[in-house]
Protein backbone atom coordinates (compact mmCIF):
# COMPACT_ATOMS: atom_id res chain seq x y z
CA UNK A 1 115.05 49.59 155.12
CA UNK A 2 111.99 51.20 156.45
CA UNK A 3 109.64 54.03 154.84
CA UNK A 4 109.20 56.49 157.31
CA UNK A 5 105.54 55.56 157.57
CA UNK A 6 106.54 51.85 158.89
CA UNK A 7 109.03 53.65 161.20
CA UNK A 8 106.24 55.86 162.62
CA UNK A 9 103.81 52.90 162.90
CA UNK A 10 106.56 50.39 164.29
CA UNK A 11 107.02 52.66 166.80
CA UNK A 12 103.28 52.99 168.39
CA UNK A 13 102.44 56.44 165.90
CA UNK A 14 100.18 57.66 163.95
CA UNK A 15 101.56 58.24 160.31
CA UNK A 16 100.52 62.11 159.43
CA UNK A 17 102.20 64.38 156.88
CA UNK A 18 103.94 66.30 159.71
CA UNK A 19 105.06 63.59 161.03
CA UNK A 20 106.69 62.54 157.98
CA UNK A 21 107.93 65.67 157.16
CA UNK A 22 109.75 66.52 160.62
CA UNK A 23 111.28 62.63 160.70
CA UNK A 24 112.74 63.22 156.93
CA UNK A 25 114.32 66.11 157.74
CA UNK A 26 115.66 65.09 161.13
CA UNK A 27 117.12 61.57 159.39
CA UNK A 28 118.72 64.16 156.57
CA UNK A 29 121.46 64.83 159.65
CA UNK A 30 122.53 67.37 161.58
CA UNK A 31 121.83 69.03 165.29
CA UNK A 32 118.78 70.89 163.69
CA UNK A 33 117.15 74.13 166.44
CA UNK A 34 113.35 73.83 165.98
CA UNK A 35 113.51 76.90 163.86
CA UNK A 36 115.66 75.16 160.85
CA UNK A 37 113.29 72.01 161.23
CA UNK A 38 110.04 74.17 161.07
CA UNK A 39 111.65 76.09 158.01
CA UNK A 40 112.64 72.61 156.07
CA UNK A 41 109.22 70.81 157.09
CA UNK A 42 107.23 74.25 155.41
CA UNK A 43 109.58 73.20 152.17
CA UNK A 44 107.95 70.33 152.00
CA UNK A 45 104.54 70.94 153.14
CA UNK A 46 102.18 73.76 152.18
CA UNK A 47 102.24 75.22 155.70
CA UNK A 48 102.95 74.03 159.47
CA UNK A 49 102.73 75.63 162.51
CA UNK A 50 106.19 76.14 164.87
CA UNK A 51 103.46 74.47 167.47
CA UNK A 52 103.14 71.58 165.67
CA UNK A 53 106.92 70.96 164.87
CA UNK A 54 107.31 71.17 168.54
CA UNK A 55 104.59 68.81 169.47
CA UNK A 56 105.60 66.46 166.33
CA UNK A 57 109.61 66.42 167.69
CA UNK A 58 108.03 65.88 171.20
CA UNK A 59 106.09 63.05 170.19
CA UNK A 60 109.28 61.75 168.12
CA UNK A 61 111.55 62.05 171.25
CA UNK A 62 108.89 59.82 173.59
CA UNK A 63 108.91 57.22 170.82
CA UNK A 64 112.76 56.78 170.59
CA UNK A 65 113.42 58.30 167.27
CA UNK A 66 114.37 61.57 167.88
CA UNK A 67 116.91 63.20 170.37
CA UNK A 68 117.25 66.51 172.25
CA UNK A 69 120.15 67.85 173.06
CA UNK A 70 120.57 71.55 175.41
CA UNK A 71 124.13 72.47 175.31
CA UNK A 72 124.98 75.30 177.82
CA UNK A 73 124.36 78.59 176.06
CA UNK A 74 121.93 77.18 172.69
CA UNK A 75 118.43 76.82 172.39
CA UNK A 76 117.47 73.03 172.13
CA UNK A 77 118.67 71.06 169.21
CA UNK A 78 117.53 67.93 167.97
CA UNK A 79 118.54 64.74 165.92
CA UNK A 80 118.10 61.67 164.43
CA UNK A 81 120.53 59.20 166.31
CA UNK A 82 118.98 58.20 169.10
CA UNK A 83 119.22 55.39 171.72
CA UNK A 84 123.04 54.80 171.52
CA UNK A 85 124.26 56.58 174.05
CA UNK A 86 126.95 59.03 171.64
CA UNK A 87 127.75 62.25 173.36
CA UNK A 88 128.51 65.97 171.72
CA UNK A 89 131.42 67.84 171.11
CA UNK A 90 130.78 71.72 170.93
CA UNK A 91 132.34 74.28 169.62
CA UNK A 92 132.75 77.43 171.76
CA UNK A 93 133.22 79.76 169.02
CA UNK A 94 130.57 79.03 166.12
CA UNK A 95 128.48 76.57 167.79
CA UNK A 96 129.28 73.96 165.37
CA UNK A 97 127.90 70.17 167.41
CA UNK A 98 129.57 66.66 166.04
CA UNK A 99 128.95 63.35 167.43
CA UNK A 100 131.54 61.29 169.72
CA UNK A 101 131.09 57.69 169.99
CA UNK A 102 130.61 56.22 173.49
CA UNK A 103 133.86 55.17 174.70
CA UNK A 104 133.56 51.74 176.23
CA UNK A 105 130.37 51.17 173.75
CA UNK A 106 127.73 49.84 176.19
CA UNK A 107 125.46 51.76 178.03
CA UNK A 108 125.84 53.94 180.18
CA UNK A 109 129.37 54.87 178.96
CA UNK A 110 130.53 55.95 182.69
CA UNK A 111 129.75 54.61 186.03
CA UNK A 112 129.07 57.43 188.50
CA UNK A 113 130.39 56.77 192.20
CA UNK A 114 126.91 56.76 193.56
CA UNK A 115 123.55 56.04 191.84
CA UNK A 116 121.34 56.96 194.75
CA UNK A 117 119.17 54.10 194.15
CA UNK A 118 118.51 55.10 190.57
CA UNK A 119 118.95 52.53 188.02
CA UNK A 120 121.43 53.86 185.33
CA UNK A 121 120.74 53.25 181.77
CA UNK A 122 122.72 56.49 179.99
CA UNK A 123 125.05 58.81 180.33
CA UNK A 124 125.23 62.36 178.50
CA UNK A 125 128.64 64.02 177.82
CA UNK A 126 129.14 67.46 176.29
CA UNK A 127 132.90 68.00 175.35
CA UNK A 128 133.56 71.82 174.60
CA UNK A 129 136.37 73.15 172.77
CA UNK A 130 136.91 75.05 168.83
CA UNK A 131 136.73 73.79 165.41
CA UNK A 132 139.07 73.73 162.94
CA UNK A 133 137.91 76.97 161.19
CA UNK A 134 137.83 78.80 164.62
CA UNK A 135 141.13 77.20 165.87
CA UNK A 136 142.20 78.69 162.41
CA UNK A 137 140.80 82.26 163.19
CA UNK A 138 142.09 82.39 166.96
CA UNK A 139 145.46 81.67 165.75
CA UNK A 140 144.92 84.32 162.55
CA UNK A 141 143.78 86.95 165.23
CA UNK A 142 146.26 86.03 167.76
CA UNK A 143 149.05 86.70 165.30
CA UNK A 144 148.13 89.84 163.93
């Protein structure tokens, strides 16, 4: 298993402490906004600018080891699994994002019926729909 420094440096990077930081806390989990990843990567470093989380996740995403997600509605979130090709399921009521596997497992996951000459090498799904918890509070409210 890599350090994070050899994963920087395998990947063409220059190893820095915010660099680090911001790939630690990514490869903790999650569908982090830049805001959460700024406050983490200040918990771990004496101080770091929003600016330089953005230009840090930037640089990650070029590289291959971060991704950015934009559901409808929510600022940009960002994760750790990246290059596979998984899609998002979205909850309508909290916000809550999980993970869905690609569904034939090879890239791109769906063939469109026309490319227009582009050569296709992913495909990005958003399902939409409630949670458990908000499922739970619909039906609460709806039987009340």
């Amino acid at each position: 298993m890599s350090t994070g420094a050899e994963t920087l440096r395998e990947h063409g990077l220059r190893v820095t402490r915010p660099r680090l930081a911001v790939l630690d806390v990514l490869t903790g989990g999650g569908h982090l906004e830049v805001d959460e990843i700024a406050q983490r990567v200040r918990e771990r470093l004496d101080s770091v600018s929003t600016q330089a989380v953005y230009d840090v996740l930037g640089a990650l995403t070029r590289a291959g080891l971060a991704r950015r997600i934009e559901p409808a509605g929510s600022p940009a979130r960002f994760e750790a699994r990246a290059g596979d090709n998984h899609h998002h399921i979205v909850c309508r009521g909290c916000g809550a994002i999980a993970d869905v596997d690609c569904a034939v497992g090879r890239r791109p996951c769906l063939t469109p019926a026309e490319t227009h000459g582009f050569e296709l090498d992913e495909a990005e799904i958003t399902f939409w729909g409630l949670c458990p918890p908000c499922r739970t509070r619909r039906d609460n409210d709806r039987a009340s």
